[in-house]
N, C-alpha and C. Protein backbone atom coordinates (compact mmCIF):
# COMPACT_ATOMS: atom_id res chain seq x y z
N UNK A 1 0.84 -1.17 0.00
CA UNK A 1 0.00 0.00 0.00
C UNK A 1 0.89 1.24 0.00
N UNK A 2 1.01 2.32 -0.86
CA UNK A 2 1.29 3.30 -0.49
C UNK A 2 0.64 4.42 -0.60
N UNK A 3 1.25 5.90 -0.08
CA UNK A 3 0.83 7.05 0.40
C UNK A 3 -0.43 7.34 0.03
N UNK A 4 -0.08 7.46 -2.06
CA UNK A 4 -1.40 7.92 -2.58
C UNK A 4 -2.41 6.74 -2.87
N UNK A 5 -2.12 5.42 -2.37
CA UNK A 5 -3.16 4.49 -2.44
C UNK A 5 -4.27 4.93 -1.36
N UNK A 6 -3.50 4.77 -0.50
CA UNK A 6 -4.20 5.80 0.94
C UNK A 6 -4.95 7.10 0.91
N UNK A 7 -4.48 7.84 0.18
CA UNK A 7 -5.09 9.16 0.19
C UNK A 7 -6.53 8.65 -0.62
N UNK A 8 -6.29 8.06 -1.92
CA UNK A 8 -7.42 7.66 -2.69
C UNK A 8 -8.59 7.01 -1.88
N UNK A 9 -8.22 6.38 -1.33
CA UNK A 9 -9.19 5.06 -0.27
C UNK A 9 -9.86 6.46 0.34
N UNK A 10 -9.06 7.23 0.82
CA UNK A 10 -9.69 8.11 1.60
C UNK A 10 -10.45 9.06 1.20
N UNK A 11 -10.42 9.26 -0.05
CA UNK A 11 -10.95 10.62 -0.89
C UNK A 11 -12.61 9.94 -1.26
N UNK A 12 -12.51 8.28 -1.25
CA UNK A 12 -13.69 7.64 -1.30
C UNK A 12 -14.68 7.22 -0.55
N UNK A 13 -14.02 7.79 0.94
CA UNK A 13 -15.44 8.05 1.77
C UNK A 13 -15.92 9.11 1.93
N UNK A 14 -15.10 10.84 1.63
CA UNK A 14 -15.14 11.68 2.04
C UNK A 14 -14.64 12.56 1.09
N UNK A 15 -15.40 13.37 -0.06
CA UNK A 15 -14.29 14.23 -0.85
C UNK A 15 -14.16 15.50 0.67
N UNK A 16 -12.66 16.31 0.09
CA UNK A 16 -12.49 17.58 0.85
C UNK A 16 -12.27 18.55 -0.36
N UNK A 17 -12.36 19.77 0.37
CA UNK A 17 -11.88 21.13 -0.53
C UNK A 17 -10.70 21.35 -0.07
N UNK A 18 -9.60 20.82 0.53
CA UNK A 18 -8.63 21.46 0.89
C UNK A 18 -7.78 20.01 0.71
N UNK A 19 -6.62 20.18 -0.28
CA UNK A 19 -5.51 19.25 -0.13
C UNK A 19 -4.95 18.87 1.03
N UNK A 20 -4.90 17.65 1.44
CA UNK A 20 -3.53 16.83 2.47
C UNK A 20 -2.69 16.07 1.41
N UNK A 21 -1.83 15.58 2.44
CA UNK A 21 -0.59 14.63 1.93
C UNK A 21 -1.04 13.37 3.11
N UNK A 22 -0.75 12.33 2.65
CA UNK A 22 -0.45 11.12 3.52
C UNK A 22 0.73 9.94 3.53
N UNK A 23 1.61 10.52 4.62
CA UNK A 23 3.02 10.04 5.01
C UNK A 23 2.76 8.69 5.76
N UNK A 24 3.58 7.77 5.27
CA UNK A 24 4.13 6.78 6.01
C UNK A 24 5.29 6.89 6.48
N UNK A 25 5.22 6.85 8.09
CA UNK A 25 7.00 7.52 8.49
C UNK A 25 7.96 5.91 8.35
N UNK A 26 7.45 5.17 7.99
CA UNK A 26 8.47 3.75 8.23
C UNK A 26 8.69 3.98 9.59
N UNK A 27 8.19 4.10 10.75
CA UNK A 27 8.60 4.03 12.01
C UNK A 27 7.72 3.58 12.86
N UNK A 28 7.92 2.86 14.00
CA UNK A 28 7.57 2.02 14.91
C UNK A 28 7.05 3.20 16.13
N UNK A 29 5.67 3.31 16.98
CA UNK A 29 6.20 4.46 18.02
C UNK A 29 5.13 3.48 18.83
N UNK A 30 5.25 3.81 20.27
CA UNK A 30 4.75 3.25 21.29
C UNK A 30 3.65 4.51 22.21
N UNK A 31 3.64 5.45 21.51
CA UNK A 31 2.89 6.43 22.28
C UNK A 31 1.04 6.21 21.07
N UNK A 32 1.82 6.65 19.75
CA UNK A 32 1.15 6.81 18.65
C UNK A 32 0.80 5.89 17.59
N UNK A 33 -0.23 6.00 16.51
CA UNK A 33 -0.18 4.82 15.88
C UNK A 33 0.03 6.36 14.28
N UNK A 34 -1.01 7.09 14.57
CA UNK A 34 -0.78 8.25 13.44
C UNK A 34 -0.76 9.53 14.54
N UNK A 35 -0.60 10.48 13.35
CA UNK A 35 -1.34 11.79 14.06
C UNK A 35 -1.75 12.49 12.68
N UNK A 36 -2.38 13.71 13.29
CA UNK A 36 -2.74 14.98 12.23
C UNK A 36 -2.18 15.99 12.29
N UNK A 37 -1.68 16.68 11.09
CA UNK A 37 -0.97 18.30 11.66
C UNK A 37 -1.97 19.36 10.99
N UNK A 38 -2.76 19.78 11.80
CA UNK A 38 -3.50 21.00 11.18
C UNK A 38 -3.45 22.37 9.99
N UNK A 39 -2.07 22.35 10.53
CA UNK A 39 -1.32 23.29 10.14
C UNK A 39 -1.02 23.39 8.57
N UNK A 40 -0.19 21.82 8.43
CA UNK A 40 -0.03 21.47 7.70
C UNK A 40 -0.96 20.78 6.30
N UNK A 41 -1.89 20.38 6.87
CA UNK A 41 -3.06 19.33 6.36
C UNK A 41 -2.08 17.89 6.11
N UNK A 42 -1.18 17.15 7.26
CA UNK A 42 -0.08 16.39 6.76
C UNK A 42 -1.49 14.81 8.17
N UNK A 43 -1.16 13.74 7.04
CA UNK A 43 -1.39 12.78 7.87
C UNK A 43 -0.27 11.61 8.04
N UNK A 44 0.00 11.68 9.38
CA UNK A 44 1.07 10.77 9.28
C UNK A 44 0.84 9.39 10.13
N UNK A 45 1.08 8.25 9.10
CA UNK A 45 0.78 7.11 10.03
C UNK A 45 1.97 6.31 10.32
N UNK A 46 2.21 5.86 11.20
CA UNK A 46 3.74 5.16 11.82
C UNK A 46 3.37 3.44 11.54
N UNK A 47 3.77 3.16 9.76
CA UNK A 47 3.61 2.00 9.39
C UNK A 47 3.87 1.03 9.96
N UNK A 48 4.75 1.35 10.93
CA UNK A 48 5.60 -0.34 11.34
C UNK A 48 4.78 -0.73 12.79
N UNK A 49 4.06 -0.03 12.85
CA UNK A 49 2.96 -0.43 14.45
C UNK A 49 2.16 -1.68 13.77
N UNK A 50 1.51 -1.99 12.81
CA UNK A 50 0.85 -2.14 11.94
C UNK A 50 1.11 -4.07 11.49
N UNK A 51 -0.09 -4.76 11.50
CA UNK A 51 0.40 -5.70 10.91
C UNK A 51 -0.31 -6.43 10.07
N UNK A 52 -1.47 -5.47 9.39
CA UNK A 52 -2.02 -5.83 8.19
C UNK A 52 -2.26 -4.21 7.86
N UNK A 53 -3.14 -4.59 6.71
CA UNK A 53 -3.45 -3.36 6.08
C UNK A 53 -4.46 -2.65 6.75
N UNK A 54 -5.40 -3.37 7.04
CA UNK A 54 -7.01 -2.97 7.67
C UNK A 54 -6.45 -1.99 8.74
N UNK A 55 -5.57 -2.62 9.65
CA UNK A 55 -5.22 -1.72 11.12
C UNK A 55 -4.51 -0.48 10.67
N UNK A 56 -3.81 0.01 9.44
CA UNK A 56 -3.39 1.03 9.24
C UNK A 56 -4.54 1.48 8.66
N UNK A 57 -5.10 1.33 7.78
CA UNK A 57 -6.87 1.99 7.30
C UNK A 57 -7.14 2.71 8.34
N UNK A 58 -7.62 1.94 9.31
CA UNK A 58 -8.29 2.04 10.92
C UNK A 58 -8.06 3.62 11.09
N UNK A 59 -6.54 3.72 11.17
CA UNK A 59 -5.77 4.65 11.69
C UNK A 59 -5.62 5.94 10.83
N UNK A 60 -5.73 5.76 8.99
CA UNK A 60 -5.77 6.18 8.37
C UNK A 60 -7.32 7.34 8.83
N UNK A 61 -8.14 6.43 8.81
CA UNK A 61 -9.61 7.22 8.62
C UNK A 61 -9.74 7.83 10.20
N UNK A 62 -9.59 7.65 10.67
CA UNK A 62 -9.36 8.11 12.39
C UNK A 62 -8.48 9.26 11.97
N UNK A 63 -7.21 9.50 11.13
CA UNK A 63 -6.60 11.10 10.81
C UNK A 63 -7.20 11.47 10.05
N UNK A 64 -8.04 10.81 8.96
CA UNK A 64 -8.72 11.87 7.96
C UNK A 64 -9.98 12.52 8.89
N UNK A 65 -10.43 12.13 9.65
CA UNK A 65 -11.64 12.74 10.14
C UNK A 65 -11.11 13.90 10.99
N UNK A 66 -9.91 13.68 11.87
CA UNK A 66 -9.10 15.21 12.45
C UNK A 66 -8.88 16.10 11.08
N UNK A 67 -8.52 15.85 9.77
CA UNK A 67 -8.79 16.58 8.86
C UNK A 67 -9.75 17.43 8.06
N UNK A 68 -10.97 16.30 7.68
CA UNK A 68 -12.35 17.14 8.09
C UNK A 68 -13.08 17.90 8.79
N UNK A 69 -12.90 17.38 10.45
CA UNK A 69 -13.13 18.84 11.11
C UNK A 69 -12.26 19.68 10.83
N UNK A 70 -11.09 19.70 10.99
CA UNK A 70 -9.90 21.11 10.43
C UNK A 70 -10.45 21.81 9.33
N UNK A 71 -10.78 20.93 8.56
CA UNK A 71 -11.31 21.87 6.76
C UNK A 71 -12.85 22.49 7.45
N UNK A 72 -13.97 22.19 8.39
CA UNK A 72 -15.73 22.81 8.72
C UNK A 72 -14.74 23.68 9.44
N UNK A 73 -13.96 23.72 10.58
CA UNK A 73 -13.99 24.04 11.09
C UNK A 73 -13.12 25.84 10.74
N UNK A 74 -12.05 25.87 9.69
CA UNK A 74 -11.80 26.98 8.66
C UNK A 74 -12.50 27.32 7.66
N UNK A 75 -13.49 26.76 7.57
CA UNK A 75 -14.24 27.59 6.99
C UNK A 75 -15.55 28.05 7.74
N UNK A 76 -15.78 28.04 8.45
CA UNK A 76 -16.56 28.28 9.71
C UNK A 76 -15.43 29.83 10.45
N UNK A 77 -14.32 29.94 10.23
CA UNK A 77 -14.01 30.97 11.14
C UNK A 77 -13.17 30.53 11.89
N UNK A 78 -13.18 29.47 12.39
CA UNK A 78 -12.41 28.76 13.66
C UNK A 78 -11.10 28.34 13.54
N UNK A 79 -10.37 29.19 13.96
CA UNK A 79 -8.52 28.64 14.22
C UNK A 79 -8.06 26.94 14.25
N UNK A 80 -7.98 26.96 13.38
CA UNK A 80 -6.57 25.40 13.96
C UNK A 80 -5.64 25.58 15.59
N UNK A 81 -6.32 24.51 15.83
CA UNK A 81 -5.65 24.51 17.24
C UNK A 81 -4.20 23.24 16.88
N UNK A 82 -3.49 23.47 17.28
CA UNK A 82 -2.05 23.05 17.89
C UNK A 82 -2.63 21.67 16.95
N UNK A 83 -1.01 21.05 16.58
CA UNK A 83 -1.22 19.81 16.17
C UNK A 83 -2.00 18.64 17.01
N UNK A 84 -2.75 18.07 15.89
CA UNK A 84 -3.19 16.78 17.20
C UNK A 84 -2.84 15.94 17.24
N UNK A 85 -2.52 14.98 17.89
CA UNK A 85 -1.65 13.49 18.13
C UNK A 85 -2.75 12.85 18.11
């Protein structure tokens, strides 16, 4: 699976008006599985937690939805708050 396989999967539950990117860091973390950067519109999922595809999906659509509110929530007026983990 990569980045823009991901982004696609994702663009098919949910179109947006505002571009992201979706990073696979190749890294293992014990706090995190992804996060979202607001700021950025960046989704990053930490592939190597992961030991099929479905459980990175999981994780995938769990950051696209911190993305969707980010996109109602600028166009609504409302600041991006601080990256979210």
């Amino acid at each position: 699976m990569t980045n823009e396989h991901i982004k696609e999967m994702l663009l098919e539950l949910e179109k947006t008006d505002i571009d992201f990117t979706v990073t696979m860091t190749g890294k293992e973390s014990k706090k995190v599985n992804g996060l979202y950067k607001p700021t950025t519109h960046e989704i990053l999922i930490h592939n190597m937690n992961f030991k099929n595809d479905n459980q990175l999906m999981y994780t995938a659509i769990h950051e696209y939805t911190h993305h969707l509110i980010n996109v109602r929530n600028e166009k609504n007026g409302i600041s991006s708050q601080k990256d979210l983990l």
